[in-house]
N, C-alpha and C. Protein backbone atom coordinates (compact mmCIF):
# COMPACT_ATOMS: atom_id res chain seq x y z
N UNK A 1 40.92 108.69 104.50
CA UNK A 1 40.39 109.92 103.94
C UNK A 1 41.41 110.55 102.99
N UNK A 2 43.01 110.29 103.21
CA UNK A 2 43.81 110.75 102.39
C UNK A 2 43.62 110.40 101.21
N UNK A 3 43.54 108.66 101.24
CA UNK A 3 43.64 108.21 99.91
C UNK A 3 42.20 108.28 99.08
N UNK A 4 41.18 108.50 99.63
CA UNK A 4 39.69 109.15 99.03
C UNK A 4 39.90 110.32 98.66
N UNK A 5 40.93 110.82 98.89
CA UNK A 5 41.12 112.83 98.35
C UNK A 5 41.89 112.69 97.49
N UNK A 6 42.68 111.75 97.11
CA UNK A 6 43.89 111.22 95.99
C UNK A 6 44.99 112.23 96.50
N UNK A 7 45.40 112.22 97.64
CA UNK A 7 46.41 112.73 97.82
C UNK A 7 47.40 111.78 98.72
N UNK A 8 48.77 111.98 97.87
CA UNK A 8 49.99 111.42 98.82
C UNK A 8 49.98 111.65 100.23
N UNK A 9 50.85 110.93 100.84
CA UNK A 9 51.08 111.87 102.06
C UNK A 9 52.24 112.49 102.27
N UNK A 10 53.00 112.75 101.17
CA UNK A 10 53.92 114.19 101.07
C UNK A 10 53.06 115.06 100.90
N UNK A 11 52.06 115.04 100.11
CA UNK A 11 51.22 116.18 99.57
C UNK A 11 49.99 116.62 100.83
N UNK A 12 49.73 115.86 101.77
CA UNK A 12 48.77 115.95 102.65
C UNK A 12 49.81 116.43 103.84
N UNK A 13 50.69 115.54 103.85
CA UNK A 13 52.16 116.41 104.80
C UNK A 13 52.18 118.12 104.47
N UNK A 14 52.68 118.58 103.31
CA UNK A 14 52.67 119.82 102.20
C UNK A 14 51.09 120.83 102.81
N UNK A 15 49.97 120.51 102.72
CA UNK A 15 49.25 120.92 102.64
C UNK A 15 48.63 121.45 104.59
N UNK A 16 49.36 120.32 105.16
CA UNK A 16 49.34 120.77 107.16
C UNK A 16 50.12 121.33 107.30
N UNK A 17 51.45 121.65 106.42
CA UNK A 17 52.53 122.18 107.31
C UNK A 17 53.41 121.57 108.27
N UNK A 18 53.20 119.96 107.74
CA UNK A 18 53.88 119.00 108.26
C UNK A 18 55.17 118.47 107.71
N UNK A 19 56.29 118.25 108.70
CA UNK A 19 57.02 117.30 107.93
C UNK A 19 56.88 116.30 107.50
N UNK A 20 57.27 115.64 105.87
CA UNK A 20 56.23 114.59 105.47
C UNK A 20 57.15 112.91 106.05
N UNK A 21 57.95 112.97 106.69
CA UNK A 21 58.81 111.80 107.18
C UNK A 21 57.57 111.76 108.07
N UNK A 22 57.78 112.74 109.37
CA UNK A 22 56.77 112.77 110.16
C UNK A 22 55.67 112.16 109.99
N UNK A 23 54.87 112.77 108.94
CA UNK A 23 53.52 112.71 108.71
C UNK A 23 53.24 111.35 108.97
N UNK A 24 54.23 110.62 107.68
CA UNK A 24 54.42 109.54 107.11
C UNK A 24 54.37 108.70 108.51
N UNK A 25 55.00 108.30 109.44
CA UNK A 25 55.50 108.00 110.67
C UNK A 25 54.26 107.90 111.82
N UNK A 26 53.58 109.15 111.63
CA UNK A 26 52.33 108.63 112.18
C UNK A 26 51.69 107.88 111.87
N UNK A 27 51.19 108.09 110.15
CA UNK A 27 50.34 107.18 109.64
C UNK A 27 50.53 105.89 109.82
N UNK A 28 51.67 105.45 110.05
CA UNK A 28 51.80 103.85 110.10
C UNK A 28 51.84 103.88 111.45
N UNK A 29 51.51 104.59 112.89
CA UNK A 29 51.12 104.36 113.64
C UNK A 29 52.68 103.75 114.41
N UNK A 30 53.44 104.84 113.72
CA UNK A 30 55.48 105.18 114.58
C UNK A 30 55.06 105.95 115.27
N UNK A 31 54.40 106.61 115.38
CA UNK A 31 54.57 108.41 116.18
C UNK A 31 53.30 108.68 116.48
N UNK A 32 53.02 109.09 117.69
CA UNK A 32 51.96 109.98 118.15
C UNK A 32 51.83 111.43 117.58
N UNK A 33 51.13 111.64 117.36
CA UNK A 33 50.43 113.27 117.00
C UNK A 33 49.75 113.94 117.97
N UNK A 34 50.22 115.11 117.82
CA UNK A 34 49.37 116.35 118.97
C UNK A 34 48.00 116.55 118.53
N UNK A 35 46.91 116.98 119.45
CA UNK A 35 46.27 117.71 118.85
C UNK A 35 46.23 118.67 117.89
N UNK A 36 47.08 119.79 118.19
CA UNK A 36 47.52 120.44 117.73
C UNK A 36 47.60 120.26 116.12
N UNK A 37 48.65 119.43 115.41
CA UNK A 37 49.06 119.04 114.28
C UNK A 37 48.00 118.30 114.01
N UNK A 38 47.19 117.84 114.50
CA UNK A 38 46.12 116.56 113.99
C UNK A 38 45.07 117.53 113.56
N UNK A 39 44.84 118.62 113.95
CA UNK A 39 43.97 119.72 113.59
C UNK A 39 44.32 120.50 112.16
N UNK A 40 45.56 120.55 111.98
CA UNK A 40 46.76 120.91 110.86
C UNK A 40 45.91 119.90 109.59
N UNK A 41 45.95 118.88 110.06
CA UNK A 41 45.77 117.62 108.55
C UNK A 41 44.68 117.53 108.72
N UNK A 42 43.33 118.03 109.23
CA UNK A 42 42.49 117.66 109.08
C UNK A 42 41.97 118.85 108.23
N UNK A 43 42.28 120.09 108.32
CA UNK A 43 42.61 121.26 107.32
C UNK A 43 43.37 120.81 106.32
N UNK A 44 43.76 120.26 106.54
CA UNK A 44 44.49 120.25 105.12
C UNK A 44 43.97 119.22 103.97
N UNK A 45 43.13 118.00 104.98
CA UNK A 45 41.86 117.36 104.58
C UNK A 45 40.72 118.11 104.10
N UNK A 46 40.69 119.59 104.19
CA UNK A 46 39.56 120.18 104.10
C UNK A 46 38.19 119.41 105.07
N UNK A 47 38.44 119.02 106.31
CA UNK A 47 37.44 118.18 106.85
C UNK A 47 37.79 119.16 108.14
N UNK A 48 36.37 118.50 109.30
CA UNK A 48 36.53 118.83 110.78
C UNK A 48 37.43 117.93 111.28
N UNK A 49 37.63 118.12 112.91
CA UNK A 49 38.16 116.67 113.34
C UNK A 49 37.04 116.15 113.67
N UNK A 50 35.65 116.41 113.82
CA UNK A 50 34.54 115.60 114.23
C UNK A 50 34.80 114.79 112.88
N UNK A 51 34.32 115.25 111.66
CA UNK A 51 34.70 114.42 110.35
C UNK A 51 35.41 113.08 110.43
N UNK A 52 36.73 113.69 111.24
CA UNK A 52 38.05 112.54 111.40
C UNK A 52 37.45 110.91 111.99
N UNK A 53 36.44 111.41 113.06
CA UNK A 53 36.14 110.05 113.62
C UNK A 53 34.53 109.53 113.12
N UNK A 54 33.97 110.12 111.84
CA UNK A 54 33.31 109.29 111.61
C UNK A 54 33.84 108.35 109.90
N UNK A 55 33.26 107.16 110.10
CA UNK A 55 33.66 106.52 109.27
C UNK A 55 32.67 105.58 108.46
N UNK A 56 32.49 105.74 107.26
CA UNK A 56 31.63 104.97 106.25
C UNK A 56 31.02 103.31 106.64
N UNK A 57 31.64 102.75 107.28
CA UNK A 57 31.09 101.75 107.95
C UNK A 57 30.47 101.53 109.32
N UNK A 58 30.43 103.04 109.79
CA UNK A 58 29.57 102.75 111.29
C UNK A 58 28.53 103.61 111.39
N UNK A 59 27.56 103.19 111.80
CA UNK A 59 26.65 103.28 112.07
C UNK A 59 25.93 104.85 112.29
N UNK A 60 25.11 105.34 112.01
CA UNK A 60 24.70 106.80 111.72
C UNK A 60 25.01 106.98 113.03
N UNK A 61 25.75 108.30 113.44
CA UNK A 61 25.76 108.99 114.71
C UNK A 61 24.53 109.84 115.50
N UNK A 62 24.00 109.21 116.27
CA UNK A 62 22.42 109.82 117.27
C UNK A 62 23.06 111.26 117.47
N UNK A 63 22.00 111.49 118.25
CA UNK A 63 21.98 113.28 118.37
C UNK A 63 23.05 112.98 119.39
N UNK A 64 22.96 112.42 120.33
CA UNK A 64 23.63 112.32 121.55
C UNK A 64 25.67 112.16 121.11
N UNK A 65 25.40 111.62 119.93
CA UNK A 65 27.17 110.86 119.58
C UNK A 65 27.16 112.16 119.21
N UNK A 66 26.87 112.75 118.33
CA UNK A 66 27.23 114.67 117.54
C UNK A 66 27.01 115.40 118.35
N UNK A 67 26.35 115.59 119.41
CA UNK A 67 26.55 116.17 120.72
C UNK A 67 27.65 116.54 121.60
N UNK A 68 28.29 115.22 121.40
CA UNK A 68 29.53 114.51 122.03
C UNK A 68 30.66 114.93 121.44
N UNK A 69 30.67 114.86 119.86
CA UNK A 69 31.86 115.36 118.99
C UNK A 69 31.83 116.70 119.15
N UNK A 70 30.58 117.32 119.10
CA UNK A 70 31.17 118.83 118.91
C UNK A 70 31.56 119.53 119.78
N UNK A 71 30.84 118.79 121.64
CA UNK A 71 31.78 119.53 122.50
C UNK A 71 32.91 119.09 123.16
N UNK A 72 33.79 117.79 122.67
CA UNK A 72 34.94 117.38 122.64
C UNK A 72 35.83 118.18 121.44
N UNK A 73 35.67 118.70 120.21
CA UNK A 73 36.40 119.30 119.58
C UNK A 73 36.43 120.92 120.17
N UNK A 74 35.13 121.17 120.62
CA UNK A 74 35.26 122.68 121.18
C UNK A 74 36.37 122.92 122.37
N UNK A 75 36.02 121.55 123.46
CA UNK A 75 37.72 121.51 124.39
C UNK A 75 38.92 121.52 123.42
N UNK A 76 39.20 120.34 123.06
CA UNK A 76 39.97 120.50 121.65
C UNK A 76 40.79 122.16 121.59
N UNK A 77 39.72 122.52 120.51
CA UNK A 77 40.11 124.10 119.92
C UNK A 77 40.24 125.02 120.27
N UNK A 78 39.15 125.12 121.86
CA UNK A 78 38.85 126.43 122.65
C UNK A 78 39.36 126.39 123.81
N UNK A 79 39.89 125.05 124.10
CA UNK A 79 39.87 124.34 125.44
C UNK A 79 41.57 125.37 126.20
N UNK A 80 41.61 125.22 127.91
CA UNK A 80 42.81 125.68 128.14
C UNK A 80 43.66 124.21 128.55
N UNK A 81 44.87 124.01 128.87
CA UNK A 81 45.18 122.50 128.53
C UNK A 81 44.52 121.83 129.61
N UNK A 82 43.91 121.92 130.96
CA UNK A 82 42.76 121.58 131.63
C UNK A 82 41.92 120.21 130.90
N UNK A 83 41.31 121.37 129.56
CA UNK A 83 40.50 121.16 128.76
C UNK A 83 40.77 119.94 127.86
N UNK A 84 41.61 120.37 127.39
CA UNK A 84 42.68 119.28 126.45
C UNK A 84 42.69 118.32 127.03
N UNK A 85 43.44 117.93 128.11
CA UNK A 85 43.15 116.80 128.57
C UNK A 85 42.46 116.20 128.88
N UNK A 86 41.07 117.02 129.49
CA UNK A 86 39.56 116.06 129.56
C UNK A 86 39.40 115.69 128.11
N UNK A 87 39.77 115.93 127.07
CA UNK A 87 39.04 115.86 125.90
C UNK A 87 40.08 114.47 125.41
N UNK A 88 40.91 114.48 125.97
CA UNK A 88 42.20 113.17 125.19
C UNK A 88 41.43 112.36 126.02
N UNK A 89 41.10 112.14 127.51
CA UNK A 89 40.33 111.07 128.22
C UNK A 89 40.03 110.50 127.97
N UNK A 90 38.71 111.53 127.40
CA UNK A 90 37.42 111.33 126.64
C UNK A 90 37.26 110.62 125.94
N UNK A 91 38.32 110.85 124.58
CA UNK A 91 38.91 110.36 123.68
C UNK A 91 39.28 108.35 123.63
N UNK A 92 40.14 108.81 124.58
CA UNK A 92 40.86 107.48 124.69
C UNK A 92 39.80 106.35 125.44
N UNK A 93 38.88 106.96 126.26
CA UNK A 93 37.91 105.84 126.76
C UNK A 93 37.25 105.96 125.92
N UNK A 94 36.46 106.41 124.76
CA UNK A 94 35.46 106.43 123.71
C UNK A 94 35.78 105.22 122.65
N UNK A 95 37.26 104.70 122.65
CA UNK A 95 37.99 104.26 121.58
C UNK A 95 38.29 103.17 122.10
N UNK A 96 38.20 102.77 123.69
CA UNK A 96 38.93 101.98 123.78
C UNK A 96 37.67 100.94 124.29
């Protein structure tokens, strides 16, 4: 999505409020990211994080999958860390 916005990732670093070594470091999949900061670049993507996990080659998301995203980002955003962590679970068995 960075490189569809024509932006570096100093400049997408620049634009979260990220350090761009950092940034950089995740992207190649050195470094884990918080929620927290992953919420940072996705603003700074001008996108949601629901946005974040859909992708041009899969398959239209049912009511039930957007169902799913929006009240995993609401733990996410609204969540107390309880929350957060059901939502990384979630996350991580959805993906895996």
């Amino acid at each position: 999505m960075r490189k569809a916005k024509l932006l570096t990732q100093e400049e997408l670093a620049e634009k979260a409020g990220l350090n761009a070594k950092y940034y950089a470091q995740v992207e190649r999949g050195q470094r884990n990211i918080s929620i927290g900061r992953l919420h940072k670049v996705t603003d700074g993507l001008g996108i949601t994080l629901a946005d974040l996990f859909r992708f041009p080659y899969q398959r239209p998301l049912s009511h039930d999958d957007e169902e799913m995203i929006v009240l995993v980002t609401r733990l996410i955003t609204h969540g107390n860390s309880k929350s957060k962590r059901l939502a990384c679970a979630l996350m991580k068995e959805i993906v895996s």
